[in-house]
PDB file of N, CA and C in Angstrom:
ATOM      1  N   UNK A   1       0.851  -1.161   0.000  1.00  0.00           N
ATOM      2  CA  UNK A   1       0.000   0.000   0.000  1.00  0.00           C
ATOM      3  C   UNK A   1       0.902   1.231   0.000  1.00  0.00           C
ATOM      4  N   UNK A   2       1.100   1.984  -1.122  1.00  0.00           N
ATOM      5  CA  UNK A   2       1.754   3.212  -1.259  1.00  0.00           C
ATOM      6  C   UNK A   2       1.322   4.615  -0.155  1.00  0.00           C
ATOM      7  N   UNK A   3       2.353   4.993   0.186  1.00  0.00           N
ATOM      8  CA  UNK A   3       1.901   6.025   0.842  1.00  0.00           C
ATOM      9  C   UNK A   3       1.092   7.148  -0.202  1.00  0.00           C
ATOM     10  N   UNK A   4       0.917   8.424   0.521  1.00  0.00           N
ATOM     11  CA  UNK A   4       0.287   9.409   0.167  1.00  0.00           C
ATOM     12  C   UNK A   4       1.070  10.459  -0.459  1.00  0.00           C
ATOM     13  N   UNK A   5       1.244  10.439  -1.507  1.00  0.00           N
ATOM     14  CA  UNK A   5       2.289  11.775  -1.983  1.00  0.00           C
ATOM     15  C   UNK A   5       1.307  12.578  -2.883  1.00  0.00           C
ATOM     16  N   UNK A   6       1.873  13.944  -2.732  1.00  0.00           N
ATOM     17  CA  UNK A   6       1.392  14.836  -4.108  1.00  0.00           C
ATOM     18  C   UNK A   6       2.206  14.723  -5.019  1.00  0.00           C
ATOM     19  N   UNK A   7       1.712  15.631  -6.406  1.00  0.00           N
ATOM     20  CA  UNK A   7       2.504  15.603  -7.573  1.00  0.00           C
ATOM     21  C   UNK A   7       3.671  16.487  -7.144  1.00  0.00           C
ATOM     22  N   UNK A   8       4.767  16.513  -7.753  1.00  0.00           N
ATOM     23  CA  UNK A   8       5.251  17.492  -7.848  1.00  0.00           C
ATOM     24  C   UNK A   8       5.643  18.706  -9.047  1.00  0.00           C
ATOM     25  N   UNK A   9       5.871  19.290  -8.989  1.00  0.00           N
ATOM     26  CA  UNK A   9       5.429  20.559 -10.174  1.00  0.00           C
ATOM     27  C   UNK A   9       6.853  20.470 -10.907  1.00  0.00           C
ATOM     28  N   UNK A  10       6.725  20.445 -11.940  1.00  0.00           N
ATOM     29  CA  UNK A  10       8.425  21.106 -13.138  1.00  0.00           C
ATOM     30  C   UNK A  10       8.692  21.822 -12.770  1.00  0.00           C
ATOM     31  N   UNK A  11      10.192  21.576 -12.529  1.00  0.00           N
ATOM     32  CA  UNK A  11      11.485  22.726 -11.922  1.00  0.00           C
ATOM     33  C   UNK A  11      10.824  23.836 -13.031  1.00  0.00           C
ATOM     34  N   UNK A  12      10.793  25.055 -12.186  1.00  0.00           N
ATOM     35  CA  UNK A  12      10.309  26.435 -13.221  1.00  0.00           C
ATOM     36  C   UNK A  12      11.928  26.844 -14.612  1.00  0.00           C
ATOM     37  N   UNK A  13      11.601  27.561 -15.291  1.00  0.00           N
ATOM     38  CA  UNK A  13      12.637  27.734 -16.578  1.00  0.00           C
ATOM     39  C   UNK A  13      13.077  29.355 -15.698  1.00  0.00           C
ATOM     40  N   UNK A  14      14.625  29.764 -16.492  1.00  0.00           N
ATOM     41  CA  UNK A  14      14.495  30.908 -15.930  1.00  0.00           C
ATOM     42  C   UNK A  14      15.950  30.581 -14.507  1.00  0.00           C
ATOM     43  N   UNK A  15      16.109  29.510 -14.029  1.00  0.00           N
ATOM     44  CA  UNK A  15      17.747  29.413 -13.315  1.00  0.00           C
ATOM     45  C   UNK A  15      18.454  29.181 -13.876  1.00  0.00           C
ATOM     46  N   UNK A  16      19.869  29.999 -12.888  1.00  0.00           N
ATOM     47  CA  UNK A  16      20.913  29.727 -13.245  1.00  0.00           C
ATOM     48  C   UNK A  16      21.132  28.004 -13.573  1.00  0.00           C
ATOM     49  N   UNK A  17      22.350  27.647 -14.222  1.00  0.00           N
ATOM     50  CA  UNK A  17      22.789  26.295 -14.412  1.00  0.00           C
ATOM     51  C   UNK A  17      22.798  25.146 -13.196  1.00  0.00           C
ATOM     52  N   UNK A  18      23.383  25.570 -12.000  1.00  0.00           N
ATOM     53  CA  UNK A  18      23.585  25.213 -11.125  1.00  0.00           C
ATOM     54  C   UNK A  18      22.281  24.706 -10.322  1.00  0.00           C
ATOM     55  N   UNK A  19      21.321  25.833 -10.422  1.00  0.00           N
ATOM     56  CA  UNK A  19      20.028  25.964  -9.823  1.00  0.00           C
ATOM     57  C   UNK A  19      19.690  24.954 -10.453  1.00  0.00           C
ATOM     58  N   UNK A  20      19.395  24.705 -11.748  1.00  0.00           N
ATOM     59  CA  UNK A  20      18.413  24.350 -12.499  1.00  0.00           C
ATOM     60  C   UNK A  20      18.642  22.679 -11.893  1.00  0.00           C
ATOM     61  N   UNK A  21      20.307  22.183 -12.288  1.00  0.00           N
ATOM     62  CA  UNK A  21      20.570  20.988 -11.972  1.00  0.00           C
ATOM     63  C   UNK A  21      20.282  20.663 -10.645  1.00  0.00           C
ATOM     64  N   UNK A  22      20.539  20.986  -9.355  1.00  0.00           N
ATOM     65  CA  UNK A  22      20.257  20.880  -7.896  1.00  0.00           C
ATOM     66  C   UNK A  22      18.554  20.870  -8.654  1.00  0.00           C
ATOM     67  N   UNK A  23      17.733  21.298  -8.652  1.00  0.00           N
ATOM     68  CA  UNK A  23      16.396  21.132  -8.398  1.00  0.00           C
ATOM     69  C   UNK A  23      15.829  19.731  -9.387  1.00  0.00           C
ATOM     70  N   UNK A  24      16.264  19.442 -10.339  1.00  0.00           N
ATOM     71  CA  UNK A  24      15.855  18.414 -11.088  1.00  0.00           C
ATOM     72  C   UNK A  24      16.520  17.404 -10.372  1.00  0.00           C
ATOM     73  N   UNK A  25      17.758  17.382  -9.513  1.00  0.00           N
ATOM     74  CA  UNK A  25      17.867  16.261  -9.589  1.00  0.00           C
ATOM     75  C   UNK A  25      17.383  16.014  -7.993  1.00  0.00           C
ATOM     76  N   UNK A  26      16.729  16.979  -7.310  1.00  0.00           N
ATOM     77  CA  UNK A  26      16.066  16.409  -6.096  1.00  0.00           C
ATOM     78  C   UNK A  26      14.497  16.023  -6.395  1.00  0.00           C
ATOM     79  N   UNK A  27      14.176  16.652  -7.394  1.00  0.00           N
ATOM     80  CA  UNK A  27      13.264  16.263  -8.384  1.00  0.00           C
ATOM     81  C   UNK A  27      12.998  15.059  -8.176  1.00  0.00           C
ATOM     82  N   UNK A  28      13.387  14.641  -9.127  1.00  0.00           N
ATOM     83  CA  UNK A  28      14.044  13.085 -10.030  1.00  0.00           C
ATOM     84  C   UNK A  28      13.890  12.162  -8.486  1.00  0.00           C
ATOM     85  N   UNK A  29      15.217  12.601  -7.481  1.00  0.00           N
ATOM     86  CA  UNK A  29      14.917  11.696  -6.013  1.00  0.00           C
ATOM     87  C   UNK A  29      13.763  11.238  -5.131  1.00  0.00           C
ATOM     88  N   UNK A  30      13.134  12.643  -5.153  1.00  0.00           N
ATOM     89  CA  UNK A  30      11.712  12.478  -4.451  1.00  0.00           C
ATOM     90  C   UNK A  30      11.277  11.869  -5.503  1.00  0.00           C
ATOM     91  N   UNK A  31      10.252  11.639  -6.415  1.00  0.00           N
ATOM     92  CA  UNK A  31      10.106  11.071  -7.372  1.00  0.00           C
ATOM     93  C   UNK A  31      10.100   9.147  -7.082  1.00  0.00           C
ATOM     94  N   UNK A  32      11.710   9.765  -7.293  1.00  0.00           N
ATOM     95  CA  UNK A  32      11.842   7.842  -7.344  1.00  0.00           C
ATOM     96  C   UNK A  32      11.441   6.993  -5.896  1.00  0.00           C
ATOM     97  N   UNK A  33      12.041   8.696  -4.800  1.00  0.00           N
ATOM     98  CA  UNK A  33      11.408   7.603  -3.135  1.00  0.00           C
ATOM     99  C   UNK A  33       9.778   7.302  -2.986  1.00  0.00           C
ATOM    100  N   UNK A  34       9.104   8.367  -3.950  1.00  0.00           N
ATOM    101  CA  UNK A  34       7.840   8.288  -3.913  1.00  0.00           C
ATOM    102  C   UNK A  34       7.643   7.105  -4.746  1.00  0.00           C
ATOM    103  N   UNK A  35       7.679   6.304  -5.688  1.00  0.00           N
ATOM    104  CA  UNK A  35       7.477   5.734  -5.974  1.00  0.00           C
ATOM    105  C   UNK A  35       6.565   6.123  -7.602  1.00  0.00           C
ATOM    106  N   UNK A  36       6.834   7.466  -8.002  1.00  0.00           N
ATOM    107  CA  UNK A  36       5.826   7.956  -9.070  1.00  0.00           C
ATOM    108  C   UNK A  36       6.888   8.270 -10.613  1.00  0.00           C
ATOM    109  N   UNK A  37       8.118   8.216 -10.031  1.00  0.00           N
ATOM    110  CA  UNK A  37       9.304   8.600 -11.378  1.00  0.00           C
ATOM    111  C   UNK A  37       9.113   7.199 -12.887  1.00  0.00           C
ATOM    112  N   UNK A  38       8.103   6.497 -12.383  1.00  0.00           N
ATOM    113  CA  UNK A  38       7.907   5.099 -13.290  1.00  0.00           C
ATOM    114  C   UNK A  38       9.120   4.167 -13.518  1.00  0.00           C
ATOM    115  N   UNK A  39       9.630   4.234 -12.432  1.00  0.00           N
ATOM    116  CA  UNK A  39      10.922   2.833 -12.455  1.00  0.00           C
ATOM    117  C   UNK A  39      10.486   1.388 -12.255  1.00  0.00           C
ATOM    118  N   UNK A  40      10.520   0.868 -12.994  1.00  0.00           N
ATOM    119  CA  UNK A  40       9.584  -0.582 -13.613  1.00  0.00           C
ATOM    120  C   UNK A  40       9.569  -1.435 -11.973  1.00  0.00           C
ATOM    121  N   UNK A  41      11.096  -1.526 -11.624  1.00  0.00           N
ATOM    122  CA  UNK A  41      10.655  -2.638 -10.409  1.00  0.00           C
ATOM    123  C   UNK A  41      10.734  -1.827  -9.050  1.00  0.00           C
ATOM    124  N   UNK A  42      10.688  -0.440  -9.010  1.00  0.00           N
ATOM    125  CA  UNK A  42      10.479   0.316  -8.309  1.00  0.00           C
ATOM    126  C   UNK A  42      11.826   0.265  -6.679  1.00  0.00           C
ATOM    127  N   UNK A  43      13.102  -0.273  -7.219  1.00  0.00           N
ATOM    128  CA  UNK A  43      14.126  -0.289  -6.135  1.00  0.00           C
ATOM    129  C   UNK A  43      14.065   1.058  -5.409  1.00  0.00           C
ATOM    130  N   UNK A  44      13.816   1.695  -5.909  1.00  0.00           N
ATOM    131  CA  UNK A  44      14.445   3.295  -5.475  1.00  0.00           C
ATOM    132  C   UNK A  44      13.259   3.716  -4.196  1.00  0.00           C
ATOM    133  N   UNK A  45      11.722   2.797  -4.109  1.00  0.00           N
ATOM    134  CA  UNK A  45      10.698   3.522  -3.797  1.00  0.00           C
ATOM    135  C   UNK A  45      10.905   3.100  -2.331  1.00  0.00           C
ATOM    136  N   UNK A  46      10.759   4.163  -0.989  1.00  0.00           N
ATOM    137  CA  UNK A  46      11.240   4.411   0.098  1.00  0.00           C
ATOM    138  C   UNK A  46      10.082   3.589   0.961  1.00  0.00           C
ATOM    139  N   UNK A  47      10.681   2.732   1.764  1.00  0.00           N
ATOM    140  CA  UNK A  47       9.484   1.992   2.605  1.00  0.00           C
ATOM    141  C   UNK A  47       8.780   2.725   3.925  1.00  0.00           C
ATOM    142  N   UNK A  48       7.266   3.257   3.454  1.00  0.00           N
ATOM    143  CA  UNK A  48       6.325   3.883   4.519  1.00  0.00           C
ATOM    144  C   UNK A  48       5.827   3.118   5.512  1.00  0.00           C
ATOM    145  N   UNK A  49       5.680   4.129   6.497  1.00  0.00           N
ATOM    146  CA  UNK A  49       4.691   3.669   7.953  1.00  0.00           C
ATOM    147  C   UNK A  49       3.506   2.655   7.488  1.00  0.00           C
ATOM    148  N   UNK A  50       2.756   3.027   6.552  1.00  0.00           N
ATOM    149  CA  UNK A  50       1.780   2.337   5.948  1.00  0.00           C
ATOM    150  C   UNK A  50       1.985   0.824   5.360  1.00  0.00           C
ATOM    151  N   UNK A  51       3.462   0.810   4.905  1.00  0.00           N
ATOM    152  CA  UNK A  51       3.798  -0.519   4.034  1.00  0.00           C
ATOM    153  C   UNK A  51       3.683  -1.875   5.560  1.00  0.00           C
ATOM    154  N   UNK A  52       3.872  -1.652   6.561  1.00  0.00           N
ATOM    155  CA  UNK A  52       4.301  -2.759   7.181  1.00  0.00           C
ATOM    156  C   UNK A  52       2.637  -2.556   8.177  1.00  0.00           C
ATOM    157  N   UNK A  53       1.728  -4.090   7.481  1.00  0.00           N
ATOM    158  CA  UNK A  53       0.898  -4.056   8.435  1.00  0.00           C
ATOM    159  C   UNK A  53       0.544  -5.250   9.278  1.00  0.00           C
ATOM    160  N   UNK A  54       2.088  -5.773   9.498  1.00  0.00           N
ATOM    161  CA  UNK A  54       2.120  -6.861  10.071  1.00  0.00           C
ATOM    162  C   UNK A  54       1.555  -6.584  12.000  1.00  0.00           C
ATOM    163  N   UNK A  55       1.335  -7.413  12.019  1.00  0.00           N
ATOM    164  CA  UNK A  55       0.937  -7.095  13.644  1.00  0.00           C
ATOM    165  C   UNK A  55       1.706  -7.468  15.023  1.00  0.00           C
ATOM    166  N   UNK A  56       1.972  -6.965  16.107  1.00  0.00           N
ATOM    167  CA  UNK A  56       3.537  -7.030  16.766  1.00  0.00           C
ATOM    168  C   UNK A  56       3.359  -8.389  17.011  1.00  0.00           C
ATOM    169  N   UNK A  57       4.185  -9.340  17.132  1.00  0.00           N
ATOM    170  CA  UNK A  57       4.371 -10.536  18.073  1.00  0.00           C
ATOM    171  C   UNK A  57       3.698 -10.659  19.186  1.00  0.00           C
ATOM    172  N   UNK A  58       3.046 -12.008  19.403  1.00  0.00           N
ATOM    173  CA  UNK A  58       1.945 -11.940  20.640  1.00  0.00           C
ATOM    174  C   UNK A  58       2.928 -12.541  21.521  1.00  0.00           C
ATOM    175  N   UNK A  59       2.448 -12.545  22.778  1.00  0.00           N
ATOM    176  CA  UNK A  59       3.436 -12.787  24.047  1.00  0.00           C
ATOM    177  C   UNK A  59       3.747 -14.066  23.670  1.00  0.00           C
ATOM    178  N   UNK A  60       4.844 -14.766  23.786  1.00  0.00           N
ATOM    179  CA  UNK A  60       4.951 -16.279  23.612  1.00  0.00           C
ATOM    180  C   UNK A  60       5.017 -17.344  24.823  1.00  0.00           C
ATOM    181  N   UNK A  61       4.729 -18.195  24.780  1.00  0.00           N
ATOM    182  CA  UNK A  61       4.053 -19.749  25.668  1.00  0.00           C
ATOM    183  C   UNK A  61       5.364 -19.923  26.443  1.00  0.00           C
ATOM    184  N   UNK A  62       6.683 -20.241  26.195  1.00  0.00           N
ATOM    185  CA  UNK A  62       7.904 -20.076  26.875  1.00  0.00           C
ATOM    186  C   UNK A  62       8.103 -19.397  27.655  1.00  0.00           C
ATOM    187  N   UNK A  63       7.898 -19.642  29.270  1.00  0.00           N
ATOM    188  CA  UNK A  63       8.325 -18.344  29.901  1.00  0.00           C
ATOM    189  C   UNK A  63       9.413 -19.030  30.868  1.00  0.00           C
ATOM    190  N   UNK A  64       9.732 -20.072  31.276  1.00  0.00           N
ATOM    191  CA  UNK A  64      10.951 -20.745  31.633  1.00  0.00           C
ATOM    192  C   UNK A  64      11.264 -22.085  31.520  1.00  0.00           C
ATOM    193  N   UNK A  65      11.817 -22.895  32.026  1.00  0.00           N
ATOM    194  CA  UNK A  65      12.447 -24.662  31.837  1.00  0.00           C
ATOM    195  C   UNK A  65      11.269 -25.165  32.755  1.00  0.00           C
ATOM    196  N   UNK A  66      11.026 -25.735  32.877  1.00  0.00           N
ATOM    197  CA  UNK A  66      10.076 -26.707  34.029  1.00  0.00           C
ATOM    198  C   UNK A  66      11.029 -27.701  34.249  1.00  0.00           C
ATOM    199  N   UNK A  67      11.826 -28.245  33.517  1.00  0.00           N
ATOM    200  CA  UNK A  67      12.469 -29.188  33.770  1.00  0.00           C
ATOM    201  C   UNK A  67      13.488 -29.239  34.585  1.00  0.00           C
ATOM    202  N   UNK A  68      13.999 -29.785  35.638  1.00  0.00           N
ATOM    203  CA  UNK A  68      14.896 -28.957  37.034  1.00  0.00           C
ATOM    204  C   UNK A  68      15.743 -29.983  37.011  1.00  0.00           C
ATOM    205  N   UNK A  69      16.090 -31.133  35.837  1.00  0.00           N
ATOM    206  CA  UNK A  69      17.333 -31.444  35.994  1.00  0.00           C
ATOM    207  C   UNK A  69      17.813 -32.572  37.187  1.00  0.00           C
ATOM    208  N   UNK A  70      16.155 -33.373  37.232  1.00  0.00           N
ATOM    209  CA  UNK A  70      15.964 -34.406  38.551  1.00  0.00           C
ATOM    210  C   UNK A  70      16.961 -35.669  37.624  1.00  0.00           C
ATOM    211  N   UNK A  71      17.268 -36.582  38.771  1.00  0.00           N
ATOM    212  CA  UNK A  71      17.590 -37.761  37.974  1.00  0.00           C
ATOM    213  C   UNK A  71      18.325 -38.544  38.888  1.00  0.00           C
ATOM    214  N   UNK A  72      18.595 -40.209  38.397  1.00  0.00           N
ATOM    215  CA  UNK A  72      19.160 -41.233  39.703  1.00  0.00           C
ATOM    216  C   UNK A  72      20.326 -41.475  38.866  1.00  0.00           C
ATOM    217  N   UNK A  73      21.615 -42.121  39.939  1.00  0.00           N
ATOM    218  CA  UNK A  73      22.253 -42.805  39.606  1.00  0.00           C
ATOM    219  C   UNK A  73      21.821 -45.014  39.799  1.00  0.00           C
ATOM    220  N   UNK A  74      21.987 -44.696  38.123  1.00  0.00           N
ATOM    221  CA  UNK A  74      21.491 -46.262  38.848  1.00  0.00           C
ATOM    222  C   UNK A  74      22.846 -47.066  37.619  1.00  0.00           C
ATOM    223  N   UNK A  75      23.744 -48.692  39.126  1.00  0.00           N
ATOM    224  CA  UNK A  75      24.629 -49.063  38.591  1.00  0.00           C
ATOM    225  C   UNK A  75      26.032 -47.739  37.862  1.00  0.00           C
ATOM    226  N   UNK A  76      26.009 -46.732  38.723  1.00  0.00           N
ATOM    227  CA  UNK A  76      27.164 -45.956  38.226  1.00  0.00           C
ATOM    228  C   UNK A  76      26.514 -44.897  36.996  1.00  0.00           C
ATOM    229  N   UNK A  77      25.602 -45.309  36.498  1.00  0.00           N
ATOM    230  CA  UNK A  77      25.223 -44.293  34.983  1.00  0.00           C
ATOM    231  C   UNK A  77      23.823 -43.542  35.972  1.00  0.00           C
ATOM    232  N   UNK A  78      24.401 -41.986  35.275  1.00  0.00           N
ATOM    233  CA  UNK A  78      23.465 -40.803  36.016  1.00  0.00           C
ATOM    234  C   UNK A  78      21.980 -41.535  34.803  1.00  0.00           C
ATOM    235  N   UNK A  79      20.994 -41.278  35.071  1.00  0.00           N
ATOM    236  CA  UNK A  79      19.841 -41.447  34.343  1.00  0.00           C
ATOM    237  C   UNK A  79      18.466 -40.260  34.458  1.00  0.00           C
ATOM    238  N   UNK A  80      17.974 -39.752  34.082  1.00  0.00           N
ATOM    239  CA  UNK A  80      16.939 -38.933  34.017  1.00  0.00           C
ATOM    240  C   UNK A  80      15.892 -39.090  34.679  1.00  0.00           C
ATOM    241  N   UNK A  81      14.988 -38.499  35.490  1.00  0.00           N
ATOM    242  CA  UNK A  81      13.890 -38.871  36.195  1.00  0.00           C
ATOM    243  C   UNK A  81      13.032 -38.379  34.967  1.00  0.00           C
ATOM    244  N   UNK A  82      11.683 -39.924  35.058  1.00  0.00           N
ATOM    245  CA  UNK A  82      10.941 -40.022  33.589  1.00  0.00           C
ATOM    246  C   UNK A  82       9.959 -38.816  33.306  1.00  0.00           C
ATOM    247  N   UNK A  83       9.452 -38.051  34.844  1.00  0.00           N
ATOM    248  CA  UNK A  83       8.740 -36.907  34.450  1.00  0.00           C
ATOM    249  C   UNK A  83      10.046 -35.994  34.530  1.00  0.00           C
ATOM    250  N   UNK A  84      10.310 -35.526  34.897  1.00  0.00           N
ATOM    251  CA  UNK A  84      11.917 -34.140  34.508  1.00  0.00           C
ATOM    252  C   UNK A  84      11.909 -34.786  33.237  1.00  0.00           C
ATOM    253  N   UNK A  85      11.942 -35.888  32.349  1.00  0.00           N
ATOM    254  CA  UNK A  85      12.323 -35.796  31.146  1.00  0.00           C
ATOM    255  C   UNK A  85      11.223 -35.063  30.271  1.00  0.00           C
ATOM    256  N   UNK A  86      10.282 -36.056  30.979  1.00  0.00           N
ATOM    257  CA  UNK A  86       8.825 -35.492  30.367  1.00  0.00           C
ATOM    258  C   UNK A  86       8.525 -33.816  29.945  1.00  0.00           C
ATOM    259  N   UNK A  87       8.961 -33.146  31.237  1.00  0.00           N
ATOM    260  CA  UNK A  87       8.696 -31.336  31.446  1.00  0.00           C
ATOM    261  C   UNK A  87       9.421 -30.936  30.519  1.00  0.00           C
ATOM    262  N   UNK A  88      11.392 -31.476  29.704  1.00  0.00           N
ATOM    263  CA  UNK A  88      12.046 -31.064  28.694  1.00  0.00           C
ATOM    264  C   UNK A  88      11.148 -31.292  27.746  1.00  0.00           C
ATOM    265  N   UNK A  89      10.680 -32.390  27.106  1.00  0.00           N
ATOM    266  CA  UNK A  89      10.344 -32.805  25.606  1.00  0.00           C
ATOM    267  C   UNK A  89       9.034 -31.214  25.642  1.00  0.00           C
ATOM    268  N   UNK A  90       7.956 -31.210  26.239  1.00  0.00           N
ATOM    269  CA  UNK A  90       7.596 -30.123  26.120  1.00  0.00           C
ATOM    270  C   UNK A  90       8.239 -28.391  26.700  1.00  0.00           C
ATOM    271  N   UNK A  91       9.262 -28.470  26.978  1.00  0.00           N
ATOM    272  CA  UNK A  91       9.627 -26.977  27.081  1.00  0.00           C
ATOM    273  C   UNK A  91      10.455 -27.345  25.860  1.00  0.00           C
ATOM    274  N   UNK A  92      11.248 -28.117  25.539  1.00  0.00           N
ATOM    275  CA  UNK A  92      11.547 -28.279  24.068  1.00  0.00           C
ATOM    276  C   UNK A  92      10.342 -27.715  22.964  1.00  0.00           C
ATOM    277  N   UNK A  93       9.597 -28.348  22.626  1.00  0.00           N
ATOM    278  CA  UNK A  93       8.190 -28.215  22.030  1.00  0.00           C
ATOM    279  C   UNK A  93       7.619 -26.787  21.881  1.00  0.00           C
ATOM    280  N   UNK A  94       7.754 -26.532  23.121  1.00  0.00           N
ATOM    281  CA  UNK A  94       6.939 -24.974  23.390  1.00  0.00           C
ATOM    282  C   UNK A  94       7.693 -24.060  22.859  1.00  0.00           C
ATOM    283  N   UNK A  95       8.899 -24.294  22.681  1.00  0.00           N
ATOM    284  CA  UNK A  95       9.895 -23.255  22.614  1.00  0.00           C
ATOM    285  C   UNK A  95      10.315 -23.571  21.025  1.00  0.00           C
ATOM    286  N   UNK A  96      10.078 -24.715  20.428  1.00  0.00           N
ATOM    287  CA  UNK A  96       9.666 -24.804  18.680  1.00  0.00           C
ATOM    288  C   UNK A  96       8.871 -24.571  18.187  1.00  0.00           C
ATOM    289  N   UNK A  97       8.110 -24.529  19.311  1.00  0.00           N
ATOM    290  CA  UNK A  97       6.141 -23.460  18.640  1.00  0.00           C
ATOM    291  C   UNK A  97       6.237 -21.991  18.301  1.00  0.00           C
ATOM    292  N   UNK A  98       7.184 -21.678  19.523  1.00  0.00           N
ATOM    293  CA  UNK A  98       7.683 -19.719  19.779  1.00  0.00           C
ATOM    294  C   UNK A  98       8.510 -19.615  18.284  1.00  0.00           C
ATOM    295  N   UNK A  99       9.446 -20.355  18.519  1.00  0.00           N
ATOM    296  CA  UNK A  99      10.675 -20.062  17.311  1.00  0.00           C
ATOM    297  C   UNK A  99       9.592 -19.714  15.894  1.00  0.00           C
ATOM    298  N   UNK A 100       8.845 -20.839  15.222  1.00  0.00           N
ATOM    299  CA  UNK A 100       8.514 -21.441  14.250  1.00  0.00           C
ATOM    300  C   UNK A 100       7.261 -19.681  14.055  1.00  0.00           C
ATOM    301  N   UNK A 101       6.936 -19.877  15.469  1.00  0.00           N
ATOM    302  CA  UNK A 101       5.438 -18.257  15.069  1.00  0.00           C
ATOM    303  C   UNK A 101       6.792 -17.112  14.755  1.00  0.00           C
ATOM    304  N   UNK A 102       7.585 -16.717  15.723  1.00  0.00           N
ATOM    305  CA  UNK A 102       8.394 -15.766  15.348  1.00  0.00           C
ATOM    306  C   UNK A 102       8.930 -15.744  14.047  1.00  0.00           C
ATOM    307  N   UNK A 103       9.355 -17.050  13.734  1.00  0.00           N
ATOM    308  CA  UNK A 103      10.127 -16.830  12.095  1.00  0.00           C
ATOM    309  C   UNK A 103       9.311 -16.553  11.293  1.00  0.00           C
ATOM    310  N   UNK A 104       7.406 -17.035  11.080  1.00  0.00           N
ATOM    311  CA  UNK A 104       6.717 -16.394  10.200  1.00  0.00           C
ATOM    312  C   UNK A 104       6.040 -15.161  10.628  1.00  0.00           C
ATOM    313  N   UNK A 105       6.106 -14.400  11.893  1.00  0.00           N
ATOM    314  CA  UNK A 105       6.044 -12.803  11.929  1.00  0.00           C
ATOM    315  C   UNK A 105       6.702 -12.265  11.150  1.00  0.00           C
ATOM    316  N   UNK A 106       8.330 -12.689  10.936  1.00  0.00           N
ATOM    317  CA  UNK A 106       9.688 -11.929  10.671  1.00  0.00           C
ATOM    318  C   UNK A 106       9.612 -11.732   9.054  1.00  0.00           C
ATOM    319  N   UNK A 107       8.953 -13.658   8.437  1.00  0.00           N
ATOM    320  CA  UNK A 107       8.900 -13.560   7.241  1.00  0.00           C
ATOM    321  C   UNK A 107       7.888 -12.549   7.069  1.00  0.00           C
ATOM    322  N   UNK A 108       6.672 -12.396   7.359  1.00  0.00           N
ATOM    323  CA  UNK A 108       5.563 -11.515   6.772  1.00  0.00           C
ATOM    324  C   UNK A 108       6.284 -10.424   6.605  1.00  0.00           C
ATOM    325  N   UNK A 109       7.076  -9.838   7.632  1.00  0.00           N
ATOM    326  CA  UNK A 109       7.782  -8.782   7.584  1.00  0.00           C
ATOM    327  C   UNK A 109       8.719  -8.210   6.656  1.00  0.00           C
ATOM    328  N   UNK A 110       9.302  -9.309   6.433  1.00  0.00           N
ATOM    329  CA  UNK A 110      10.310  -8.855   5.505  1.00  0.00           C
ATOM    330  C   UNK A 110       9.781  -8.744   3.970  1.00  0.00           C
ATOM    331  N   UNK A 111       8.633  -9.844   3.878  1.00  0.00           N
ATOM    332  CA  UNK A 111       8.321  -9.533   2.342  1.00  0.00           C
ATOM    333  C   UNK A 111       6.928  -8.341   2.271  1.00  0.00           C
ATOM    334  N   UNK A 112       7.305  -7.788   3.403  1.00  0.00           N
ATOM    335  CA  UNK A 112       6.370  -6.606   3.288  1.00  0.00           C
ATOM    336  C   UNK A 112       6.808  -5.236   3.003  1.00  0.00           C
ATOM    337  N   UNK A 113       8.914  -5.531   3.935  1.00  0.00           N
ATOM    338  CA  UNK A 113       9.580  -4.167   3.107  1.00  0.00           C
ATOM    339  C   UNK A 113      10.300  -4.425   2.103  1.00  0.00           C
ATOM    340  N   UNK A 114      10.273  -5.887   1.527  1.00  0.00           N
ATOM    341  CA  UNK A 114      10.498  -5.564   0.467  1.00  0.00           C
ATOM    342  C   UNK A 114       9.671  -5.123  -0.908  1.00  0.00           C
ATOM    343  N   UNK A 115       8.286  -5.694  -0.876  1.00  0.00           N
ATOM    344  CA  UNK A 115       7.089  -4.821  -1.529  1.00  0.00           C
ATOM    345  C   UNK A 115       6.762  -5.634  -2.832  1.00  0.00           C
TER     346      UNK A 115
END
């Protein structure tokens, strides 16, 4: 969604050399940041407040480990207590749910400044 620009008017006739060039070619700039100079794939056109209407990141489900790292020694080998394992596989989980929403916020995002 393009922002809001006006036209802008032809550098007037009547300046010096110097003048004339400084005004056409800020011309020409605004122009191209506006997005109205007709540059086919439009690189030049400046990304507005308006272009990004992605919506912020919602709070995410991860808010610490549950898992506290319980566990026996049995026969010499440390071993995992089966719920402490249990609480990882889902704070694992929860925290591939967060990743996976964040990376498609980021994508919407990005192919939104790029346009």
């Amino acid at each position: 969604m393009p922002g809001r620009f006006t036209a802008i008017p032809a550098v007037p006739t009547g300046l010096n050399e110097w003048q004339n060039q400084l005004s056409n070619t800020m011309k020409e700039n605004v122009e191209l940041l506006c997005g109205i100079r007709g540059e086919g794939d439009l690189a030049s056109r400046a990304v507005v407040r308006s272009d990004i209407t992605v919506n912020e990141a919602r709070e995410l489900n991860m808010k610490r480990v549950t898992a506290e790292g319980k566990g026996y020694t049995i026969s010499g080998q440390n071993v995992a207590d089966l719920d402490d394992f249990a609480k990882l596989i889902l704070n694992v989980q929860e925290l591939a749910n967060d990743v996976a929403y964040l990376r498609s916020v980021i994508n919407t995002m990005i192919v939104q400044l790029k346009g």
